[in-house]
Structures are given as structure tokens and as C-alpha cells.
N, C-alpha and C. Protein backbone atom coordinates (compact mmCIF):
# COMPACT_ATOMS: atom_id res chain seq x y z
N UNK A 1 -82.76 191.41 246.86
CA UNK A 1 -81.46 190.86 247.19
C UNK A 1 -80.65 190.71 245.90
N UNK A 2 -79.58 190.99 245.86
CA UNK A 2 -78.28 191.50 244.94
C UNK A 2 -78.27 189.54 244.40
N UNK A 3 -78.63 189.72 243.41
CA UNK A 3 -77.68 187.97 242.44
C UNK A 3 -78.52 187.20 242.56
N UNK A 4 -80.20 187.55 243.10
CA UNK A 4 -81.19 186.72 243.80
C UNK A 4 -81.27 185.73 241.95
N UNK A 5 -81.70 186.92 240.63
CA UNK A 5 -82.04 186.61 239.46
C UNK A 5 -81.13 185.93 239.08
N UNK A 6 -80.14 186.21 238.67
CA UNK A 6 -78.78 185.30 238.81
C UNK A 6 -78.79 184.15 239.46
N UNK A 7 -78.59 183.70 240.31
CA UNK A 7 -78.89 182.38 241.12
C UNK A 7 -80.02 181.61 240.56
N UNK A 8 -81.30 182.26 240.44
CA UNK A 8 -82.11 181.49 239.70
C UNK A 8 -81.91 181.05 237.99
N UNK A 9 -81.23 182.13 237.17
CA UNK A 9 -81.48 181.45 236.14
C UNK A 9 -80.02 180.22 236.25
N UNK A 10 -78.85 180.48 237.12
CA UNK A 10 -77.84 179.21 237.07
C UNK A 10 -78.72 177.98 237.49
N UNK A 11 -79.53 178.16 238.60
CA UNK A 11 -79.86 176.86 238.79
C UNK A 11 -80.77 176.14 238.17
N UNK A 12 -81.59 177.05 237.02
CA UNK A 12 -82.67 176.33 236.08
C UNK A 12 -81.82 175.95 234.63
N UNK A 13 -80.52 176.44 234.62
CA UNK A 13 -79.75 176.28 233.37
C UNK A 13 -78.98 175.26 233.83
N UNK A 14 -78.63 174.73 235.35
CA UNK A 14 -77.77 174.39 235.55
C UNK A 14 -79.10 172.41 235.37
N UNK A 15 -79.88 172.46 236.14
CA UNK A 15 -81.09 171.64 236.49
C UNK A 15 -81.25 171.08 234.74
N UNK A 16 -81.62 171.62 234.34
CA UNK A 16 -82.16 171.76 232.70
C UNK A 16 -81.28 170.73 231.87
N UNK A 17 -80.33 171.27 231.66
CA UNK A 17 -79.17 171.12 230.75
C UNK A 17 -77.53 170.30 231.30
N UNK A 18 -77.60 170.44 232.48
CA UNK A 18 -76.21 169.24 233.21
C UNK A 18 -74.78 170.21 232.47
N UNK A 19 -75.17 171.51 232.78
CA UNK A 19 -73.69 171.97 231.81
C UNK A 19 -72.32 171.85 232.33
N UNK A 20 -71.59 171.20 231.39
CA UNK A 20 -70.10 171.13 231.65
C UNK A 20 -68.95 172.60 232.01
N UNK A 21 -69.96 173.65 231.50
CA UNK A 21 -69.68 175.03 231.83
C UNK A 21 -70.73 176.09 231.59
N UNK A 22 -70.69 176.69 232.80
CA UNK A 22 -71.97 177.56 232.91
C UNK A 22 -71.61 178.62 233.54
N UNK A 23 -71.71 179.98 232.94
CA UNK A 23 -71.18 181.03 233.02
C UNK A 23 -72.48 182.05 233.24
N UNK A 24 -72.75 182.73 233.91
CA UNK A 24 -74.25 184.02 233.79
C UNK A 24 -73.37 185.36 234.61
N UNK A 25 -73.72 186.21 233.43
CA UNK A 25 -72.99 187.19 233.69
C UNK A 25 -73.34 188.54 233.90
N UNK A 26 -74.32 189.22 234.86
CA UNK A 26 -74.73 190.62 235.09
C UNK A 26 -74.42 191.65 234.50
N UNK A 27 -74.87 191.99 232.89
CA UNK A 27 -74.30 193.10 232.39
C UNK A 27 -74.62 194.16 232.71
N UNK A 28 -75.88 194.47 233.71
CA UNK A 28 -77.19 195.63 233.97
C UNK A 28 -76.23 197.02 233.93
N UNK A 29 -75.34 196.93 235.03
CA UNK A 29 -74.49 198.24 234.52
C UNK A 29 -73.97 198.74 233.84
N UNK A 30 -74.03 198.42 232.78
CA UNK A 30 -73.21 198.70 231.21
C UNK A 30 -75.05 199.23 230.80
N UNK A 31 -75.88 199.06 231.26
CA UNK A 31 -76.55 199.29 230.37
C UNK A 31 -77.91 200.30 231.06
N UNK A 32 -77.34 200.43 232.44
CA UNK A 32 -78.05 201.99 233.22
C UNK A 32 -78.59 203.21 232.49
N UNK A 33 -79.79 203.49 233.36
CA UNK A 33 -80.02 204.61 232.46
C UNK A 33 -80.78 204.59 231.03
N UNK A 34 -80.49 203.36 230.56
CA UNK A 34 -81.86 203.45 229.22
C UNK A 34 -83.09 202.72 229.61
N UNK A 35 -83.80 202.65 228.49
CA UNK A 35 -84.94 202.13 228.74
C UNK A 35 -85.33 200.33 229.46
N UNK A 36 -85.82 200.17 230.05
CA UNK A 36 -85.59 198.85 230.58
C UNK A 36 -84.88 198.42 231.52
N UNK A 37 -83.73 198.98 231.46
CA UNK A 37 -83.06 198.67 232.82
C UNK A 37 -83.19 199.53 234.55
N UNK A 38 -83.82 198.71 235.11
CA UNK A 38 -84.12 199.72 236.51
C UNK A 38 -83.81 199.84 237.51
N UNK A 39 -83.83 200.22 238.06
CA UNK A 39 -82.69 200.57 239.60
C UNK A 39 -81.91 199.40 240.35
N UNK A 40 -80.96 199.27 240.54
CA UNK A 40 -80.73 198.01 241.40
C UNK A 40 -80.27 196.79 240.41
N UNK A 41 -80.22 197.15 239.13
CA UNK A 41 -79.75 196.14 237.98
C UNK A 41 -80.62 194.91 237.84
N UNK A 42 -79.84 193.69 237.73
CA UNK A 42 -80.45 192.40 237.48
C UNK A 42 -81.25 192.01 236.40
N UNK A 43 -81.28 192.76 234.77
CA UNK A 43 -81.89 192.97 234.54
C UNK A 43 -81.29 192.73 232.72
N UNK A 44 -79.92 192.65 232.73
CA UNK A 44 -79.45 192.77 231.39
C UNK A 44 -78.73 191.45 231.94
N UNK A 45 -78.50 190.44 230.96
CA UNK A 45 -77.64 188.90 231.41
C UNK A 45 -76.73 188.30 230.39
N UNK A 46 -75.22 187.92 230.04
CA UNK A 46 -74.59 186.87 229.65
C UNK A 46 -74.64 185.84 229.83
N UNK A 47 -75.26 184.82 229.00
CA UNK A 47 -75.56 183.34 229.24
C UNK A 47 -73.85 182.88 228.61
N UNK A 48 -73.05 182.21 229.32
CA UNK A 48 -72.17 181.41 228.05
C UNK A 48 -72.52 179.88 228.98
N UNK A 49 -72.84 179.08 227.83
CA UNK A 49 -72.98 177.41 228.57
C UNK A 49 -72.77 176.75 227.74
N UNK A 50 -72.10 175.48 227.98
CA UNK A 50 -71.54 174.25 227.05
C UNK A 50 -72.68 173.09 227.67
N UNK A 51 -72.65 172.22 226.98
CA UNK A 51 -73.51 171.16 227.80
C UNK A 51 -73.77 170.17 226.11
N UNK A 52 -74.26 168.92 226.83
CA UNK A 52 -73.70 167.64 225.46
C UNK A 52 -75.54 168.10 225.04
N UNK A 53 -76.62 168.46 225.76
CA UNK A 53 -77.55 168.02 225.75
C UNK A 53 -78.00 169.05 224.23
N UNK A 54 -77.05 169.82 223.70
CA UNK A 54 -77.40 170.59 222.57
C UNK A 54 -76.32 170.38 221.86
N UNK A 55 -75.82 168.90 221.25
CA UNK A 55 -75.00 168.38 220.85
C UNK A 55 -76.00 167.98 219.36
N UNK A 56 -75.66 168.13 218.07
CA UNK A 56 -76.36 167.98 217.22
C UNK A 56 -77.22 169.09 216.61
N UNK A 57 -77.78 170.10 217.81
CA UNK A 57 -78.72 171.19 217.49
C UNK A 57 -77.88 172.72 216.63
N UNK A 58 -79.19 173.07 216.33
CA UNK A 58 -77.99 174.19 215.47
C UNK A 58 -78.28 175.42 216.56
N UNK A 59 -77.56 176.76 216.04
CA UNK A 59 -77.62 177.25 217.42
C UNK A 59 -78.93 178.04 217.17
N UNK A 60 -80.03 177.85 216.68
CA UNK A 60 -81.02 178.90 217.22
C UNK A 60 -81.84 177.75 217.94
N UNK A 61 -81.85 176.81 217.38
CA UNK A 61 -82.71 175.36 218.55
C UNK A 61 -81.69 175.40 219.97
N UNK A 62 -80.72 175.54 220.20
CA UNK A 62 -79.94 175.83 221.47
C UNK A 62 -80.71 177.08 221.93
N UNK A 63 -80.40 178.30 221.19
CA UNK A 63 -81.17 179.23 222.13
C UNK A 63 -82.44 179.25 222.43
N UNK A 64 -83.23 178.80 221.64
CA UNK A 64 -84.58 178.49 222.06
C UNK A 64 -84.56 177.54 223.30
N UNK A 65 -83.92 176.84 223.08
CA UNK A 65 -84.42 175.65 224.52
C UNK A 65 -83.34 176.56 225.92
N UNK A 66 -82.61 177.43 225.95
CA UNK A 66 -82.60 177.97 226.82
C UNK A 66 -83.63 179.31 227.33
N UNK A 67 -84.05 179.70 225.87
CA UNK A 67 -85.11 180.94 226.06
C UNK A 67 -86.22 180.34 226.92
N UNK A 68 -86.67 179.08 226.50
CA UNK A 68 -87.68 177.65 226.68
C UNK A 68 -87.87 177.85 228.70
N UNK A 69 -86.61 177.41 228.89
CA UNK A 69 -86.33 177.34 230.23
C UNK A 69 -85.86 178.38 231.23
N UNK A 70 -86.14 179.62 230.42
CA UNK A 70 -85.80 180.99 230.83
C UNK A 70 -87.34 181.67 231.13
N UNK A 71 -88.11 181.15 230.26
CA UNK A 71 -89.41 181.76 230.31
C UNK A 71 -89.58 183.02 231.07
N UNK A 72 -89.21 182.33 232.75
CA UNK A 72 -90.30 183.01 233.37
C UNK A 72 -89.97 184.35 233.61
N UNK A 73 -88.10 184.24 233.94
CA UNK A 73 -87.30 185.68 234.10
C UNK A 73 -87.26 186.05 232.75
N UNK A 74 -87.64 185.76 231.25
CA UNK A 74 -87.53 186.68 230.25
C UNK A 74 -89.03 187.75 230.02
N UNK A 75 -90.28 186.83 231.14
CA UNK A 75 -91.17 187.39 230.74
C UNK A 75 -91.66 188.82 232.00
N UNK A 76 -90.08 188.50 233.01
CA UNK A 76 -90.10 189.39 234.11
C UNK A 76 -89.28 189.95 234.26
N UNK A 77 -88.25 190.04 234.92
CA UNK A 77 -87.04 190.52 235.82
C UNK A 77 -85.80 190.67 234.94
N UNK A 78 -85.95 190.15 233.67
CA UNK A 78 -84.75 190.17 232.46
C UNK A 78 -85.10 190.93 231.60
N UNK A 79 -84.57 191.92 230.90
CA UNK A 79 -85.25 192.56 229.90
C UNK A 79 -84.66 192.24 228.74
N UNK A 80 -83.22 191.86 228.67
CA UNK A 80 -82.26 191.49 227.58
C UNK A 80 -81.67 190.26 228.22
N UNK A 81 -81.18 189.17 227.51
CA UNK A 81 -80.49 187.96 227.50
C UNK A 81 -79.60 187.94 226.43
N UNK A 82 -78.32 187.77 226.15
CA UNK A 82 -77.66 187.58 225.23
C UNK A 82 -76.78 186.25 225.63
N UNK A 83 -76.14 185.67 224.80
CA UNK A 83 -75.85 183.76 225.11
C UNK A 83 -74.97 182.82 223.97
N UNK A 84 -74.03 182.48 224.78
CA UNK A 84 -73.26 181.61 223.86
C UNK A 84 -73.64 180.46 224.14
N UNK A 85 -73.87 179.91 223.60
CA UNK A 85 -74.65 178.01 223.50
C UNK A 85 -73.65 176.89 222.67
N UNK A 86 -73.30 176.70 222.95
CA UNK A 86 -72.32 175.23 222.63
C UNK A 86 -72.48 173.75 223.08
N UNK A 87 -71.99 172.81 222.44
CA UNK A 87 -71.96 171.38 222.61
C UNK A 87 -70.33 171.30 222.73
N UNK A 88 -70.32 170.23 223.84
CA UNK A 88 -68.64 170.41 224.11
C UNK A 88 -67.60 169.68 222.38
């Protein structure tokens, strides 16, 4: 089902972190055809999220604690994640 991966990582980013803006963005078609990406997309992702709870952190401790809570689709169904991480 089309946005199934999508839906899951908003609602574990959304659960996680309380973001004031939360953006996930399906790049898979921009990136068809090479290695990793496979039929049906879902598979390449834009994270942009604001949230207070990475207020203080610098940004590779931000991306880690979203990589953190990404686990399970980075170790499956995602092959690339790329991500803007901010504190409002």
C-alpha cells in the first residue's frame, strides 16, 4: 500500500519528538532505477522536523536520535534518509 512507510515513520517521529513541524517527503522517484531503490518506491525519504525536544543538541545528536527512532525502517524498507532537524 502506497504511503504505508510514510505514515509509519510520521507517526514514530511524530510520537517520539511532539514536533511543532513535521514534514516526510517521498523522494523514491527521483531516484528510480539505481541501486536500492525498488519497484513501487517508498524507499528514498525527506525528514524536515522542528521540535523543542532537540533544543540544545547539536545537529548530529538530532540526527542520531531520529536515526535512533527510525531504526527499524532504516534497517528495512528505507534505503536513504536525508533530514533537516531543528529546535524551534
Amino acid at each position: 500500500m502506497m504511503g504505508e512507510v510514510r505514515d509509519r515513520i510520521m507517526a514514530k517521529l511524530t510520537s517520539a519528538f511532539a514536533p511543532s513541524q513535521l514534514k516526510v517527503t517521498d523522494e523514491s522517484a527521483m531516484h528510480a532505477g539505481h541501486a536500492g531503490a525498488p519497484e513501487g518506491g517508498e524507499s528514498h525519504f525527506h525528514v524536515q522536523i522542528v521540535s523543542e525536544a532537540f533544543a540544545g543538541k547539536s545537529r548530529l545528536d538530532r540526527q542520531r536520535a531520529v536515526n535512533a527512532v527510525l531504526a527499524d525502517e532504516l534497517a528495512g524498507p528505507v534505503h536513504a534518509l536525508t533530514m533537516t532537524v531543528e529546535a524551534p
